[in-house]
Protein backbone atom coordinates (compact mmCIF):
# COMPACT_ATOMS: atom_id res chain seq x y z
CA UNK A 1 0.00 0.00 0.00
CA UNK A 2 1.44 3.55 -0.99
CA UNK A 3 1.82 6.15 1.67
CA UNK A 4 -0.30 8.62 0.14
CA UNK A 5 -3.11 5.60 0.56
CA UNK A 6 -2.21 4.80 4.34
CA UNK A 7 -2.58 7.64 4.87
CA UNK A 8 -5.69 8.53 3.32
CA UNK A 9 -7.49 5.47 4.87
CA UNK A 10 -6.52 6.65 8.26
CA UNK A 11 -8.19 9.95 7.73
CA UNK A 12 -11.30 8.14 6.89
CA UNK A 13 -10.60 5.82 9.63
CA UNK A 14 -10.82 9.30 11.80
CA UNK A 15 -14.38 10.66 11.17
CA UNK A 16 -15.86 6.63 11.08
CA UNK A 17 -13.98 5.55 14.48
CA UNK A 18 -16.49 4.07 17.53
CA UNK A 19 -16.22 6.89 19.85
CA UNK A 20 -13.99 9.90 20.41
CA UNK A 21 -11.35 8.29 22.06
CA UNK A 22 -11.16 5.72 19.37
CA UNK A 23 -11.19 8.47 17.17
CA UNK A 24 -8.02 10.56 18.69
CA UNK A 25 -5.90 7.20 18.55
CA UNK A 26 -6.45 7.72 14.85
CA UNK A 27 -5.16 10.88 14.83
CA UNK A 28 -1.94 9.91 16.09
CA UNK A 29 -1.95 7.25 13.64
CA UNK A 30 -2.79 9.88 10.78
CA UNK A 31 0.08 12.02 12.55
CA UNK A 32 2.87 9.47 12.63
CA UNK A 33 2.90 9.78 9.06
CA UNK A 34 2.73 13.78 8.88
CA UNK A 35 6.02 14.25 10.96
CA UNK A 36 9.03 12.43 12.02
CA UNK A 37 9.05 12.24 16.34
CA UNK A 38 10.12 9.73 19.18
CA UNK A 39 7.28 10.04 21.26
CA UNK A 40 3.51 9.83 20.31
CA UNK A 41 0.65 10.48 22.49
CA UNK A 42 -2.89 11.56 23.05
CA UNK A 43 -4.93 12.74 26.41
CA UNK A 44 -8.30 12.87 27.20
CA UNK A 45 -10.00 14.62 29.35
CA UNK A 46 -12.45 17.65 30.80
CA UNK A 47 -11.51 20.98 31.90
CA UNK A 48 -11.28 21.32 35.46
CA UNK A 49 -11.07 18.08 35.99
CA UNK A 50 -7.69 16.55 37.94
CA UNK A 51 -7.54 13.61 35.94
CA UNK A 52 -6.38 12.55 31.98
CA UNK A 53 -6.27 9.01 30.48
CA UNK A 54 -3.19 8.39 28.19
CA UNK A 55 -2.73 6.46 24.91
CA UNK A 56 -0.14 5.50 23.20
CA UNK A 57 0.72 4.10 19.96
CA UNK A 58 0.91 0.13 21.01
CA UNK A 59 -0.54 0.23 24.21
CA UNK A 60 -3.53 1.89 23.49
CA UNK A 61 -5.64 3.87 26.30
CA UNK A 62 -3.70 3.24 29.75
CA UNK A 63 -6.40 4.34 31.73
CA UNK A 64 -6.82 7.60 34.80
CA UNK A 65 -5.52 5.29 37.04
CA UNK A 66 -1.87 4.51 35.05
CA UNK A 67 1.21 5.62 36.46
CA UNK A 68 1.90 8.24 33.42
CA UNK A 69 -2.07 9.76 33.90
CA UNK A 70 -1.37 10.67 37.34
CA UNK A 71 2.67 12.03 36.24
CA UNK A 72 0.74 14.21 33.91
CA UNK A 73 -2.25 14.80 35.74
CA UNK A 74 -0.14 16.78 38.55
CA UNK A 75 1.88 18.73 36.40
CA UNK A 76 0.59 19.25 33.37
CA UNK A 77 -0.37 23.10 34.44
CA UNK A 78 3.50 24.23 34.21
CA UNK A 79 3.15 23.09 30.31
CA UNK A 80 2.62 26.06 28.04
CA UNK A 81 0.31 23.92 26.20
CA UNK A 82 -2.45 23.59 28.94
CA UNK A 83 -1.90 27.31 30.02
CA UNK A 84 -3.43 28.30 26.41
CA UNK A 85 -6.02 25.86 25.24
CA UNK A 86 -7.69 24.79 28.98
CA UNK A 87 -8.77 28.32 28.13
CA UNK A 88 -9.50 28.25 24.56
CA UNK A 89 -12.63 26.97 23.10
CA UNK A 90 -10.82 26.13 19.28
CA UNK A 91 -8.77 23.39 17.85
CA UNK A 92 -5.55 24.97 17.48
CA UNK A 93 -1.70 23.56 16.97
CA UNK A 94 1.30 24.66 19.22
CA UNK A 95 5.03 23.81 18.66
CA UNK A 96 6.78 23.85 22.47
CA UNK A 97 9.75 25.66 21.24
CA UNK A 98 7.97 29.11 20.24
CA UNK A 99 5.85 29.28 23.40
CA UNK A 100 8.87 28.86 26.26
CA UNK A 101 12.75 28.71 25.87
CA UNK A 102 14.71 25.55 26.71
CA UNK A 103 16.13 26.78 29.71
CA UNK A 104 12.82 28.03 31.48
CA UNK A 105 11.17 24.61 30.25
CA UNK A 106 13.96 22.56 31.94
CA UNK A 107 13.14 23.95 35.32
CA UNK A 108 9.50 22.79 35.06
CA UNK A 109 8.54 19.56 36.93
CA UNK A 110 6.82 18.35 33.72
CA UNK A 111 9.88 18.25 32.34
CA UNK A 112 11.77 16.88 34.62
CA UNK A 113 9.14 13.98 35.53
CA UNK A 114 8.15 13.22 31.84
CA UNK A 115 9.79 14.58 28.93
CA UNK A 116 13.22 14.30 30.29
CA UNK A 117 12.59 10.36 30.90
CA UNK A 118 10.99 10.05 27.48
CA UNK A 119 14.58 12.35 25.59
CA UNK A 120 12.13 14.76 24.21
CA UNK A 121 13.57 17.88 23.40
CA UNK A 122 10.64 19.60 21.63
CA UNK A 123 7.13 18.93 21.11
CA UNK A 124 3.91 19.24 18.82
CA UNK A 125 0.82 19.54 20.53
CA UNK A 126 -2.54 19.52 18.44
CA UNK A 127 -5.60 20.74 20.88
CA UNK A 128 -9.37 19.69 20.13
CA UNK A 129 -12.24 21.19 22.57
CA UNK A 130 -15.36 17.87 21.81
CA UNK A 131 -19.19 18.48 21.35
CA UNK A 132 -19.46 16.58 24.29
CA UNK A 133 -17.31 18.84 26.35
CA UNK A 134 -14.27 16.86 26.60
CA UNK A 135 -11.19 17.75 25.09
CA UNK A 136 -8.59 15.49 23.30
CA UNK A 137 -5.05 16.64 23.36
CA UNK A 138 -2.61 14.82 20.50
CA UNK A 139 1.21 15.24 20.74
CA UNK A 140 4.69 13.96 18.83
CA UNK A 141 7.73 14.69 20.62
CA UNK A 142 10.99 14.67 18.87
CA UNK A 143 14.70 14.35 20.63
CA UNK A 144 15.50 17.29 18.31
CA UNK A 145 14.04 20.66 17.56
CA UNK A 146 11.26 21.05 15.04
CA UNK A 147 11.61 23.00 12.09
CA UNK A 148 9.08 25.27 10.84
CA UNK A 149 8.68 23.49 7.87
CA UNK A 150 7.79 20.64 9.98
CA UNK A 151 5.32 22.45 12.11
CA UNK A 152 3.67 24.34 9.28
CA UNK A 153 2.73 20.92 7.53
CA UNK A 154 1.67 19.80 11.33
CA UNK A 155 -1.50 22.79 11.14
CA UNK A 156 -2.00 21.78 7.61
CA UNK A 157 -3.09 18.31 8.63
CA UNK A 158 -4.57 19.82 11.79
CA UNK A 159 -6.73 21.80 9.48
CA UNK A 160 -7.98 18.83 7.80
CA UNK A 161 -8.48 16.70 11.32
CA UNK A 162 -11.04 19.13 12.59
CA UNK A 163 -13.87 18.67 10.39
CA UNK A 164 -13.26 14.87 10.40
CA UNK A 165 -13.50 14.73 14.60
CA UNK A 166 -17.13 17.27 14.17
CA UNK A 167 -18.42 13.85 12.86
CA UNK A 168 -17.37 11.14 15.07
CA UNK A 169 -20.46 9.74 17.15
CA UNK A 170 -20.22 10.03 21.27
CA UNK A 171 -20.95 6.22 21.65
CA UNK A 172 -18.73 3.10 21.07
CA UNK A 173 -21.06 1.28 18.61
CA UNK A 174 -20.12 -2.13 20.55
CA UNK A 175 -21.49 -0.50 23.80
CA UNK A 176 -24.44 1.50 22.19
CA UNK A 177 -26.95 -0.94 22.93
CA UNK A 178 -30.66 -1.17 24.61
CA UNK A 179 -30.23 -4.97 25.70
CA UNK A 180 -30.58 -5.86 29.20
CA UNK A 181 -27.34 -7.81 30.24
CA UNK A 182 -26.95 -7.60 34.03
CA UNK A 183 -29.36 -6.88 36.60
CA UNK A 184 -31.66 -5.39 33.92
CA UNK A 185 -29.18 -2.71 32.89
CA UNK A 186 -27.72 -2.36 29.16
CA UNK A 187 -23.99 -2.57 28.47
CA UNK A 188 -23.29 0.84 28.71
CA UNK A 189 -25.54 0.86 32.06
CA UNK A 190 -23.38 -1.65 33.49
CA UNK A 191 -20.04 -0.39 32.22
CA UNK A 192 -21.02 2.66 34.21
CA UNK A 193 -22.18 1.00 37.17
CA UNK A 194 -18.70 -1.48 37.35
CA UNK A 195 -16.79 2.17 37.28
CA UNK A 196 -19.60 3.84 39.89
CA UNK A 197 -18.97 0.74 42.22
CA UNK A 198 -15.10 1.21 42.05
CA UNK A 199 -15.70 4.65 43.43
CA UNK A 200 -14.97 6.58 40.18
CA UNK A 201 -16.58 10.42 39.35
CA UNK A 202 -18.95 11.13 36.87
CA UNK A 203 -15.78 13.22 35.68
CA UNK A 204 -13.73 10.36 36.13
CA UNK A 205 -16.19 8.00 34.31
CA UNK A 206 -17.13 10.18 31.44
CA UNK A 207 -12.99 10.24 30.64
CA UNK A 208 -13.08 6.28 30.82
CA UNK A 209 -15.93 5.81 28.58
CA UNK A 210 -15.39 8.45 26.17
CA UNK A 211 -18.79 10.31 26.98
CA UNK A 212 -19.99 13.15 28.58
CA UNK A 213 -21.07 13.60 31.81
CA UNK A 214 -24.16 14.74 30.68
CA UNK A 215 -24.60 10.96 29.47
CA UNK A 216 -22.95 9.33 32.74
CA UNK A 217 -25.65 11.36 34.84
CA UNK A 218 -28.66 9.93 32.54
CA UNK A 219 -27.44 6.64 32.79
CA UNK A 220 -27.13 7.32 36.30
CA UNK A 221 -30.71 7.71 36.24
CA UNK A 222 -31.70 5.09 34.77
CA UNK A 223 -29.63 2.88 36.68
CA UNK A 224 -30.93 3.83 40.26
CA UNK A 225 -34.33 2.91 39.25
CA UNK A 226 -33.49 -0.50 37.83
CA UNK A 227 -32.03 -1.12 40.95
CA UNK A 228 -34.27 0.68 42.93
CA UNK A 229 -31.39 2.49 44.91
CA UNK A 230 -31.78 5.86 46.32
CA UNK A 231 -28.46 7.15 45.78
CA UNK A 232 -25.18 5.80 44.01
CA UNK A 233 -23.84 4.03 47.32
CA UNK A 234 -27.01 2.13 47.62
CA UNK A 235 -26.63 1.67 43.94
CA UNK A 236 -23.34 0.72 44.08
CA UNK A 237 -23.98 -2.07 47.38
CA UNK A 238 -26.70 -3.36 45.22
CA UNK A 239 -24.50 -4.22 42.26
CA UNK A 240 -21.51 -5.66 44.16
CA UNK A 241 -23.60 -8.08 45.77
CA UNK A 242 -25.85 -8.66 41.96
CA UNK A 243 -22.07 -9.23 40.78
């Protein structure tokens, strides 16, 4: 298959993937073969919330819970990344380099308990505020400075990405289903409930499932009358014991 094809097919693969989270593991896919780096990653999150979950290339989602979430969870506000686009409400592409000089980056604690361990010198971050009101976060790191070459084709590509993520669905079609599986709830019922029952947020849970938490809260609903629990500890009680 020609690289022009690859890549084209991973595009498509973009605005047709199960879920936005599914869908921002494309785009570092799609990336990979824009520019040359050491590192590839994407987070997923909310705003305001003190908690990511992490993929990368191979391992795929590592969860809010991984060892590298929490790393990044803690520092990521000394990144001049997440100083600009936790308050901007656009996709937009930054290049590391431009927005703080080596030596003042060095001193950061991001730095010193990430990047450093990883060799990245410099780093491409793409930035994508969701419909749903989560935000996905893509990112190639390079043991080497960027050039602007490289970053100009970077927002070319980034231009093309954002009308392609506008079309990807909220739900996982595997989970997007009305049958009753466990205790009367659906699959995505009980997904939530199994995460409810570990003690996780509805921030927490949304950035797990790849959903809102507009839509954890309805199935929240839903889910305390099936059991016929007053609250989520009752619920949760309930569905260790069903379990």
């Amino acid at each position: 298959m020609s690289g022009r094809l690859r890549f084209l097919r991973l595009l498509a693969g973009i605005r047709s993937a199960g879920g936005e989270k599914a869908a921002f593991g494309g785009v570092v896919a799609a990336l990979k073969e824009v520019v040359d780096g050491h590192h590839y990653s994407a987070f997923y999150g909310r705003v305001g919330l003190p908690c990511v979950d992490v993929f990368l290339p191979g391992e795929g989602w590592l969860g809010v819970d991984s060892e590298l979430a929490n790393l990044i969870s803690r520092h990521h506000h000394e990144h001049p990344f997440c100083r600009d686009f936790f308050f901007s409400d656009r996709p937009v592409a930054y290049l590391r380099s431009q927005m703080m000089p080596d030596a003042d980056w060095h001193r950061t604690a991001m730095y010193r308990n990430v990047d450093r361990d990883y060799g990245i010198v410099d780093m491409i971050g793409l930035y994508y505020p969701m419909p749903t009101g989560q935000f996905g976060a893509v990112f190639c790191g390079a043991k080497r400075h960027f050039t602007a070459a490289e970053f100009s084709a970077v927002k070319d590509f980034n231009a093309v990405v954002v009308p392609l993520l506008e079309q990807v669905p909220e739900y996982p079609p595997r989970l997007h289903s009305d049958e009753a599986v466990a205790g009367g709830l659906t699959l995505r019922e009980a997904e939530v409930m199994d995460w409810v029952a570990k003690g996780k947020s509805n921030g927490e849970i949304a950035i797990i499932l790849g959903i809102s938490q507009h839509t954890v809260r309805k199935h929240l609903e839903h889910i305390l009358t099936k059991l016929g629990a007053e609250n989520r500890t009752t619920a949760a009680v309930a569905w260790k014991n069903h379990a």
